[in-house]
N, C-alpha and C. Protein backbone atom coordinates (compact mmCIF):
# COMPACT_ATOMS: atom_id res chain seq x y z
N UNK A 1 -33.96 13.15 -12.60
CA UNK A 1 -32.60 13.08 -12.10
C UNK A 1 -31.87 11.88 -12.72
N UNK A 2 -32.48 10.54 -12.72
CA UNK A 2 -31.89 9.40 -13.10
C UNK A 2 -31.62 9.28 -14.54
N UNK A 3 -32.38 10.44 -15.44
CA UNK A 3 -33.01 10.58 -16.82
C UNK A 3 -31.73 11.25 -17.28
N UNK A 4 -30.96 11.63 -16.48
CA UNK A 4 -29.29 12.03 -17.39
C UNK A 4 -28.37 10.81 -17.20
N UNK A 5 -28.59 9.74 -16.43
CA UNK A 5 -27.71 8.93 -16.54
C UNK A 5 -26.83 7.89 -17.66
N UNK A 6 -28.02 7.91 -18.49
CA UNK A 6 -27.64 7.85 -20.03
C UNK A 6 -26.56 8.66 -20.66
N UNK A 7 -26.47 9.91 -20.59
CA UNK A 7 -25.89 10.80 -20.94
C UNK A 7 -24.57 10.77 -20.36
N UNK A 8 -24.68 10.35 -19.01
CA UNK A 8 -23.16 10.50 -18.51
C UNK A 8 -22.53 9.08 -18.78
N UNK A 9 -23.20 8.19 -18.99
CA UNK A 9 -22.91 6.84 -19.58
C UNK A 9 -21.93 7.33 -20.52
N UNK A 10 -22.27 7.90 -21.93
CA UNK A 10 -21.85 7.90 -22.97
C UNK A 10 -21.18 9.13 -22.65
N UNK A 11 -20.78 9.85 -21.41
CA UNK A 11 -19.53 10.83 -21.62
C UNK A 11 -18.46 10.13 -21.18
N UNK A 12 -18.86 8.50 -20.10
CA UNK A 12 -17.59 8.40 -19.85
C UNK A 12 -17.20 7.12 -20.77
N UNK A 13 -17.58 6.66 -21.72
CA UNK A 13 -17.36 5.53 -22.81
C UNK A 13 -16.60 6.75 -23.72
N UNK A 14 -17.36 7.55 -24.07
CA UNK A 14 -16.39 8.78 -25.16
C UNK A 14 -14.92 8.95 -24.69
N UNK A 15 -15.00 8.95 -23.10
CA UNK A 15 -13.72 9.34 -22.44
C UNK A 15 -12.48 8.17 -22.46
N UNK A 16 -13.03 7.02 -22.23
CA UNK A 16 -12.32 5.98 -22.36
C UNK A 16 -12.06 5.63 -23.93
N UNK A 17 -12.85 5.90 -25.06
CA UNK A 17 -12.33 5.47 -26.16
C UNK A 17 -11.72 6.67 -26.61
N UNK A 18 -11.62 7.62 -26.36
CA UNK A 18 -10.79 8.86 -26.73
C UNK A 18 -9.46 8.93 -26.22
N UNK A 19 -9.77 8.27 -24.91
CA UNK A 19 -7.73 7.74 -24.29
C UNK A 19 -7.63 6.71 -24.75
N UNK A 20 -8.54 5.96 -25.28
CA UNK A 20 -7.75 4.67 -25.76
C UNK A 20 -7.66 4.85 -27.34
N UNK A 21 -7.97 5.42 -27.68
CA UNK A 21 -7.35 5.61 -29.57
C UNK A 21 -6.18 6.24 -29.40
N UNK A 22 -6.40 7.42 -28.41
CA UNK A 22 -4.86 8.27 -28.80
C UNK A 22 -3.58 6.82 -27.62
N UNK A 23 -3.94 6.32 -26.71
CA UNK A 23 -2.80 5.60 -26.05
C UNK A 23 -2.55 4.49 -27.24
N UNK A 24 -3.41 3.70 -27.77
CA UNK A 24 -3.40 2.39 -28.76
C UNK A 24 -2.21 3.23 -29.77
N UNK A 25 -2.93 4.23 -30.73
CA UNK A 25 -1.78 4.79 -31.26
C UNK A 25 -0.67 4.76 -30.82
N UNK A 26 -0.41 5.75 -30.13
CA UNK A 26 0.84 6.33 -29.32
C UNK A 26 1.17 4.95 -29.25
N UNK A 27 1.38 3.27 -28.73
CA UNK A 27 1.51 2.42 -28.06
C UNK A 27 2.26 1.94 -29.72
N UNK A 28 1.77 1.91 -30.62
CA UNK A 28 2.40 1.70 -31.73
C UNK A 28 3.58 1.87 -32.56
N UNK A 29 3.33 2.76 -31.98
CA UNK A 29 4.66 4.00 -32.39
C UNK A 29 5.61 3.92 -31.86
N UNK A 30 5.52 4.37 -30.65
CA UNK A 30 6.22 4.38 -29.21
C UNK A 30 5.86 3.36 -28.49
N UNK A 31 6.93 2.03 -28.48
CA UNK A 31 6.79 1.25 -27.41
C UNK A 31 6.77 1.09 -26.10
N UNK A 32 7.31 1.81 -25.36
CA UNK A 32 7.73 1.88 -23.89
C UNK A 32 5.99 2.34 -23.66
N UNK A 33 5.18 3.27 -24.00
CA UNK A 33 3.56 3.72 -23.98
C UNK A 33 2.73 2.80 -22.77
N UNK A 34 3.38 1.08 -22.92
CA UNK A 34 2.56 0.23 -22.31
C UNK A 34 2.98 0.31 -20.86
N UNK A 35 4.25 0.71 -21.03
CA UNK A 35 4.57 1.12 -19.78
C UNK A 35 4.21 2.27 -18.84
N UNK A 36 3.77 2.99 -19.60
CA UNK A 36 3.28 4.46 -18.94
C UNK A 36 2.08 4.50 -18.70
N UNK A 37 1.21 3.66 -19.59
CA UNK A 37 -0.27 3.66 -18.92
C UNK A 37 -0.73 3.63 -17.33
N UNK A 38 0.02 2.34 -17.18
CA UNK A 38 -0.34 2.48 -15.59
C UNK A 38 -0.19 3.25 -14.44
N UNK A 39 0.96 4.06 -14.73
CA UNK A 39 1.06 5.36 -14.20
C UNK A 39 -0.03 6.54 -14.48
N UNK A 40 -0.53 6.44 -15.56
CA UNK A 40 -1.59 7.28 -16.21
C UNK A 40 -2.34 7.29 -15.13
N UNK A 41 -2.84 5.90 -15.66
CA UNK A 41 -4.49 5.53 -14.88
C UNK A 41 -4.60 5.72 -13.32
N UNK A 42 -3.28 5.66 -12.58
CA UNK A 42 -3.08 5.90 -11.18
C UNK A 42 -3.28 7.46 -10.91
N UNK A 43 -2.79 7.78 -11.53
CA UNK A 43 -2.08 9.68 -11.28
C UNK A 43 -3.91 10.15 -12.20
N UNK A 44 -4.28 9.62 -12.67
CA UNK A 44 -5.69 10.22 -13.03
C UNK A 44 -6.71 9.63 -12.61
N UNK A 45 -6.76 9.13 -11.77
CA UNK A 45 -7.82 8.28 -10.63
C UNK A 45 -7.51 9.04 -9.43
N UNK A 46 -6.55 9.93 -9.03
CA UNK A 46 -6.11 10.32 -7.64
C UNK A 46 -6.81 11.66 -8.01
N UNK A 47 -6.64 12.42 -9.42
CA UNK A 47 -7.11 13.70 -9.63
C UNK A 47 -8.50 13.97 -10.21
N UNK A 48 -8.73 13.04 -9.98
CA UNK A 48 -10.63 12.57 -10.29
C UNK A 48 -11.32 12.72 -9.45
N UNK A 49 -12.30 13.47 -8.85
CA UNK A 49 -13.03 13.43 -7.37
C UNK A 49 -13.74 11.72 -7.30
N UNK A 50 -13.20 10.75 -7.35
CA UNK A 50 -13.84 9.60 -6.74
C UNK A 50 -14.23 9.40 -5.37
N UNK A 51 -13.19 9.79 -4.44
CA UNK A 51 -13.10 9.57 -2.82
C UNK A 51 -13.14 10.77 -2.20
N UNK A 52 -12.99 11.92 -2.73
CA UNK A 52 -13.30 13.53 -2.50
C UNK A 52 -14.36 14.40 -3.14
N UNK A 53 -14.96 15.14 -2.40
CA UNK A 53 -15.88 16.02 -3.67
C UNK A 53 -14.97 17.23 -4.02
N UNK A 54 -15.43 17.23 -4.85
CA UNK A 54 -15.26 18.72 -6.28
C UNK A 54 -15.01 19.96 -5.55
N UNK A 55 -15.54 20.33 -3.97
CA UNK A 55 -15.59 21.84 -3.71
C UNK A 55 -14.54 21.49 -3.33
N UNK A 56 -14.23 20.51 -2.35
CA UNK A 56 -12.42 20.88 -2.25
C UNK A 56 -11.16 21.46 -2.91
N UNK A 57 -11.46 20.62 -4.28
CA UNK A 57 -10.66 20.97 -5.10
C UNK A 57 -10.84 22.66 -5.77
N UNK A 58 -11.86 23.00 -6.11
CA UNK A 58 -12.30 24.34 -6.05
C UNK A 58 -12.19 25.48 -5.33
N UNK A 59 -12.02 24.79 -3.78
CA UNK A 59 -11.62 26.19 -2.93
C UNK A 59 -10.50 26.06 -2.92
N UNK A 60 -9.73 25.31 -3.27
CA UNK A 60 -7.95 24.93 -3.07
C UNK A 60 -7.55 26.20 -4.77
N UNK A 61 -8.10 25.95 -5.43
CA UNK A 61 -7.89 26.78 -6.54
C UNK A 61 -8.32 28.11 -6.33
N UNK A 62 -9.82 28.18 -5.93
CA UNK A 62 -10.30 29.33 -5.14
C UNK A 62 -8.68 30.52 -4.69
N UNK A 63 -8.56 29.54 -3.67
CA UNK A 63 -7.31 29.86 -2.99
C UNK A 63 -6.20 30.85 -3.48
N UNK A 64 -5.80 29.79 -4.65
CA UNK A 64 -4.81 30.03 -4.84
C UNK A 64 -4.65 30.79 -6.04
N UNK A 65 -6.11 31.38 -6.47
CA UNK A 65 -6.45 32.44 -7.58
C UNK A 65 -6.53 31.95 -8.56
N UNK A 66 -7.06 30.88 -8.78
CA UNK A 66 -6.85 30.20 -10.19
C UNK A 66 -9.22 30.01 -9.95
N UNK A 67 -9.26 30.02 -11.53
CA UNK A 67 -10.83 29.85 -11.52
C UNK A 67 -10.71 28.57 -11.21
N UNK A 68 -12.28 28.01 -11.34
CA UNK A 68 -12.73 26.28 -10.85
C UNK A 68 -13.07 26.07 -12.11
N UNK A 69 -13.36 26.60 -13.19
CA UNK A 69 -13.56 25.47 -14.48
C UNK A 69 -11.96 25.22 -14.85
N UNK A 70 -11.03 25.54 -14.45
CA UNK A 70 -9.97 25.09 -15.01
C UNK A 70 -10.15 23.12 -14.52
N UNK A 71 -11.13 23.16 -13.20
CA UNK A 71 -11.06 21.02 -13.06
C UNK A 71 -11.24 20.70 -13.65
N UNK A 72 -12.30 21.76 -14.28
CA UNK A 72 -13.35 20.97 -15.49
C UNK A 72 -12.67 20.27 -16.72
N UNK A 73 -11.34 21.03 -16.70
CA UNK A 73 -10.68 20.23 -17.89
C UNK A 73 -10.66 18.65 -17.83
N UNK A 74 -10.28 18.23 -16.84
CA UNK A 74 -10.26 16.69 -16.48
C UNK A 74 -11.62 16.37 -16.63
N UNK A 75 -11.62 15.35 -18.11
CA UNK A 75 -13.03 14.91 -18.85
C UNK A 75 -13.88 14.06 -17.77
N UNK A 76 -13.37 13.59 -16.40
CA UNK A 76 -13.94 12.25 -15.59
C UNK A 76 -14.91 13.45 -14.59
N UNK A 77 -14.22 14.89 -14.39
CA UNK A 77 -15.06 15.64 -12.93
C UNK A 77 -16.45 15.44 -13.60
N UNK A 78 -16.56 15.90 -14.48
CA UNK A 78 -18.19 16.58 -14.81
C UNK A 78 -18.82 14.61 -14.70
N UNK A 79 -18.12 13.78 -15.43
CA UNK A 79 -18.80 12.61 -15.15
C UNK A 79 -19.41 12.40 -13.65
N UNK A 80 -17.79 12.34 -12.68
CA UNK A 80 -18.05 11.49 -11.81
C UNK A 80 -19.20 12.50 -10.65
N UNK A 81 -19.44 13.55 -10.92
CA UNK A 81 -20.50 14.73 -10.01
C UNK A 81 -21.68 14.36 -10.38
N UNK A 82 -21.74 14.19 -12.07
CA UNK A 82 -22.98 14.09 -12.38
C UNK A 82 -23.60 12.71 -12.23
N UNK A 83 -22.97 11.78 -11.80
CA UNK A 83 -23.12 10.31 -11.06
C UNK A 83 -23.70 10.36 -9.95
N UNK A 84 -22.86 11.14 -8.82
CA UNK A 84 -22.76 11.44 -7.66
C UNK A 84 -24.41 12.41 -7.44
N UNK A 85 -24.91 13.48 -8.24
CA UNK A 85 -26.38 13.77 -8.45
C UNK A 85 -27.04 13.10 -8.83
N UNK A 86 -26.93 11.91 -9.61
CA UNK A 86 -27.90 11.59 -10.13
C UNK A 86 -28.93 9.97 -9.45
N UNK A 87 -27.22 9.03 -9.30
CA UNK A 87 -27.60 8.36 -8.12
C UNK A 87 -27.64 8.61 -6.90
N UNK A 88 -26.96 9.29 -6.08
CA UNK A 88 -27.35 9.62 -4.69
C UNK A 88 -28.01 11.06 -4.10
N UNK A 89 -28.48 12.21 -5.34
CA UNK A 89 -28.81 13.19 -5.14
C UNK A 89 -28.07 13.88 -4.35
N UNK A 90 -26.99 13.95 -4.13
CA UNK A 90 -25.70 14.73 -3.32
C UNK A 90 -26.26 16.20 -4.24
N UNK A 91 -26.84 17.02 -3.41
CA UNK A 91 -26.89 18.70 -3.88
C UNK A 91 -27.20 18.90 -5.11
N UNK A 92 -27.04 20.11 -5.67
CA UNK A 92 -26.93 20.72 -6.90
C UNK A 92 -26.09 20.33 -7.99
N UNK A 93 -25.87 19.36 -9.18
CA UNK A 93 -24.60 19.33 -10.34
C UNK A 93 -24.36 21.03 -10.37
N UNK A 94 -23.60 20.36 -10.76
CA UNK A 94 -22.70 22.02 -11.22
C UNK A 94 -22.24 21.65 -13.19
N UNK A 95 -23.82 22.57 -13.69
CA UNK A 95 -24.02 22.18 -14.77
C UNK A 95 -22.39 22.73 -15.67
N UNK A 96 -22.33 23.64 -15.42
CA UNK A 96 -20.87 24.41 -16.04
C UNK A 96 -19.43 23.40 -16.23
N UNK A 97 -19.64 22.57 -15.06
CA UNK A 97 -18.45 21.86 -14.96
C UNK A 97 -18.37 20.71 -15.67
N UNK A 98 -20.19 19.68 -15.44
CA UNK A 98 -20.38 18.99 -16.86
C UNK A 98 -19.85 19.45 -18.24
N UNK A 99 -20.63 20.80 -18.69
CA UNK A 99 -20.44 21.22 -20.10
C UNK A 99 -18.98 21.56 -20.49
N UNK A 100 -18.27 21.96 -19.61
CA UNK A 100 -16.54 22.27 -19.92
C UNK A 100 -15.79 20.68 -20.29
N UNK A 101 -16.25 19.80 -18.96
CA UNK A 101 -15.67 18.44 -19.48
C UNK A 101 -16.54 17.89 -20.76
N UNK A 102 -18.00 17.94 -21.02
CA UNK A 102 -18.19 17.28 -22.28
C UNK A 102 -17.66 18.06 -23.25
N UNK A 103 -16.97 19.44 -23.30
CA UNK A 103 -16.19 20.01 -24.20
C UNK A 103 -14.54 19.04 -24.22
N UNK A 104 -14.15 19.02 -23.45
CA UNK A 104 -13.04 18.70 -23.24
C UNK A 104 -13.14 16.69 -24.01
N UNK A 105 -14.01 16.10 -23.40
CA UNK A 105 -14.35 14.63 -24.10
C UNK A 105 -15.04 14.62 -25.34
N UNK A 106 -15.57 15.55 -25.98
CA UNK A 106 -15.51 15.69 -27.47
C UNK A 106 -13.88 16.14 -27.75
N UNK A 107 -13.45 16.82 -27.34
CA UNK A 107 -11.99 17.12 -28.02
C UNK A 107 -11.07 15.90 -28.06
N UNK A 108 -11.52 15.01 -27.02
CA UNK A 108 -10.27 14.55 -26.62
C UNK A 108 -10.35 12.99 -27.90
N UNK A 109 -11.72 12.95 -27.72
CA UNK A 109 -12.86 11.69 -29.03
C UNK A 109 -12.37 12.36 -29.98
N UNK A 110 -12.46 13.41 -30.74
CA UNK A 110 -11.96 13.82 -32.48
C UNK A 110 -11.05 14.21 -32.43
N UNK A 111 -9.98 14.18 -31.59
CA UNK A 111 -8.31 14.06 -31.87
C UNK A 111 -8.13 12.91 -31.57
N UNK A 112 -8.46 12.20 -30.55
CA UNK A 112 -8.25 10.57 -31.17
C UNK A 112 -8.33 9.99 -32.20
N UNK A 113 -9.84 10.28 -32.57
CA UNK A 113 -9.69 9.23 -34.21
C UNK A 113 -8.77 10.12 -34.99
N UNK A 114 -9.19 11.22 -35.14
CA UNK A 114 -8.30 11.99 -36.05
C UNK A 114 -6.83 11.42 -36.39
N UNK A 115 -5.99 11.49 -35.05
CA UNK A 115 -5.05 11.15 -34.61
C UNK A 115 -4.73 9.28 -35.13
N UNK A 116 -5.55 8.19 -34.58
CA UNK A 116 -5.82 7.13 -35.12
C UNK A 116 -6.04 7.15 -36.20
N UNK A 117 -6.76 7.85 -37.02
CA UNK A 117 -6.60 7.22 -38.41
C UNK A 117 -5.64 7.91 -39.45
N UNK A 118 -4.61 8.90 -39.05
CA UNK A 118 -3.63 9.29 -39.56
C UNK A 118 -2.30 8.49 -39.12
N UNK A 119 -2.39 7.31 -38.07
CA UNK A 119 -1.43 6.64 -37.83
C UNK A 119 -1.78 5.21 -38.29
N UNK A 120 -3.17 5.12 -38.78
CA UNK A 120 -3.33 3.81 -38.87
C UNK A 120 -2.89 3.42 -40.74
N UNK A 121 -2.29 4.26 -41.27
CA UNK A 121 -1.70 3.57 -42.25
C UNK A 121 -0.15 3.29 -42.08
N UNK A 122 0.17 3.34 -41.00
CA UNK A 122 1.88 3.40 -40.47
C UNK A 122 1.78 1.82 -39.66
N UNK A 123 0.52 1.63 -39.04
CA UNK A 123 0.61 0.25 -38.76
C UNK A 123 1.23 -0.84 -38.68
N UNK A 124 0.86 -1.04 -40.12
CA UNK A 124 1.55 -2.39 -40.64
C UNK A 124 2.82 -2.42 -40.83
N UNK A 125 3.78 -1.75 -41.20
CA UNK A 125 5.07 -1.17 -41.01
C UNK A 125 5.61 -1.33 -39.78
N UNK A 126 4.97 -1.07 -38.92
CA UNK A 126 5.58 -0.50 -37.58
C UNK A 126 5.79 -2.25 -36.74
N UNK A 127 4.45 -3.00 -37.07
CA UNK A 127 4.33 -4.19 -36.61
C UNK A 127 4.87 -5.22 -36.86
C-alpha cells in the first residue's frame, strides 16, 4: 500500500511543474498572470477532494448524468485518493481515476515544456 507512495509523489511534483511552466510562461508574456494565480490556487484547492471525498462529487455528477471520470480530469483527484489509500487505508483507490489524472498530468507536463520552450526564446525581449 505505502509502496505507491513514490509514485504519487512524482504525480503531484509533475503537476506542480506542469502549472508552473505553463503559469511562469504565460506570466511573461502576460503580466497581470501574477495576479490570477491566486485565484487559481484558491478555486483549485476548493475543487480538489482535500476536505471532501471523491464519491460526493461523483454522485453529484452521477446525478446530474454526467460520467465520474470526467473529475478525473483535475490532475490533484487521482493524487489526493491515492494519498488518502495509501496513508490512511480509507477503502478501495479507484484505480481508473488515478490513470485518467496521470493522463491528464502527463499532458499537462509536455504542453508545458513544449509550451516553455517555444516561449523561452521571446524572453529576453519581453524582459
Amino acid at each position: 500500500v505505502v509502496l505507491l507512495l513514490p509514485l504519487l509523489l512524482v504525480l503531484a511534483f509533475a503537476t506542480a511543474l506542469g502549472t508552473g511552466l505553463w503559469l511562469s510562461a504565460l506570466n511573461v508574456r502576460f503580466r497581470d498572470v501574477r495576479y490570477v494565480v491566486p485565484f487559481f490556487v484558491q478555486i483549485w484547492l476548493f475543487v480538489t477532494p482535500v476536505i471532501y471525498p471523491t464519491g460526493r462529487v461523483t454522485e453529484m455528477l452521477a446525478r446530474a448524468g454526467l460520467p465520474a471520470w470526467l473529475y478525473g480530469l483535475n490532475p490533484m483527484v487521482g493524487v489526493i485518493e491515492g494519498f488518502r489509500w495509501s496513508l490512511l487505508g480509507t477503502g478501495n483507490p479507484d484505480f481508473k481515476m488515478i490513470a485518467i489524472s496521470s493522463c491528464v498530468v502527463l499532458a499537462l507536463l509536455i504542453g508545458g515544456l513544449m509550451y516553455f520552450k517555444r516561449m523561452e526564446q521571446t524572453f529576453a525581449d519581453v524582459i
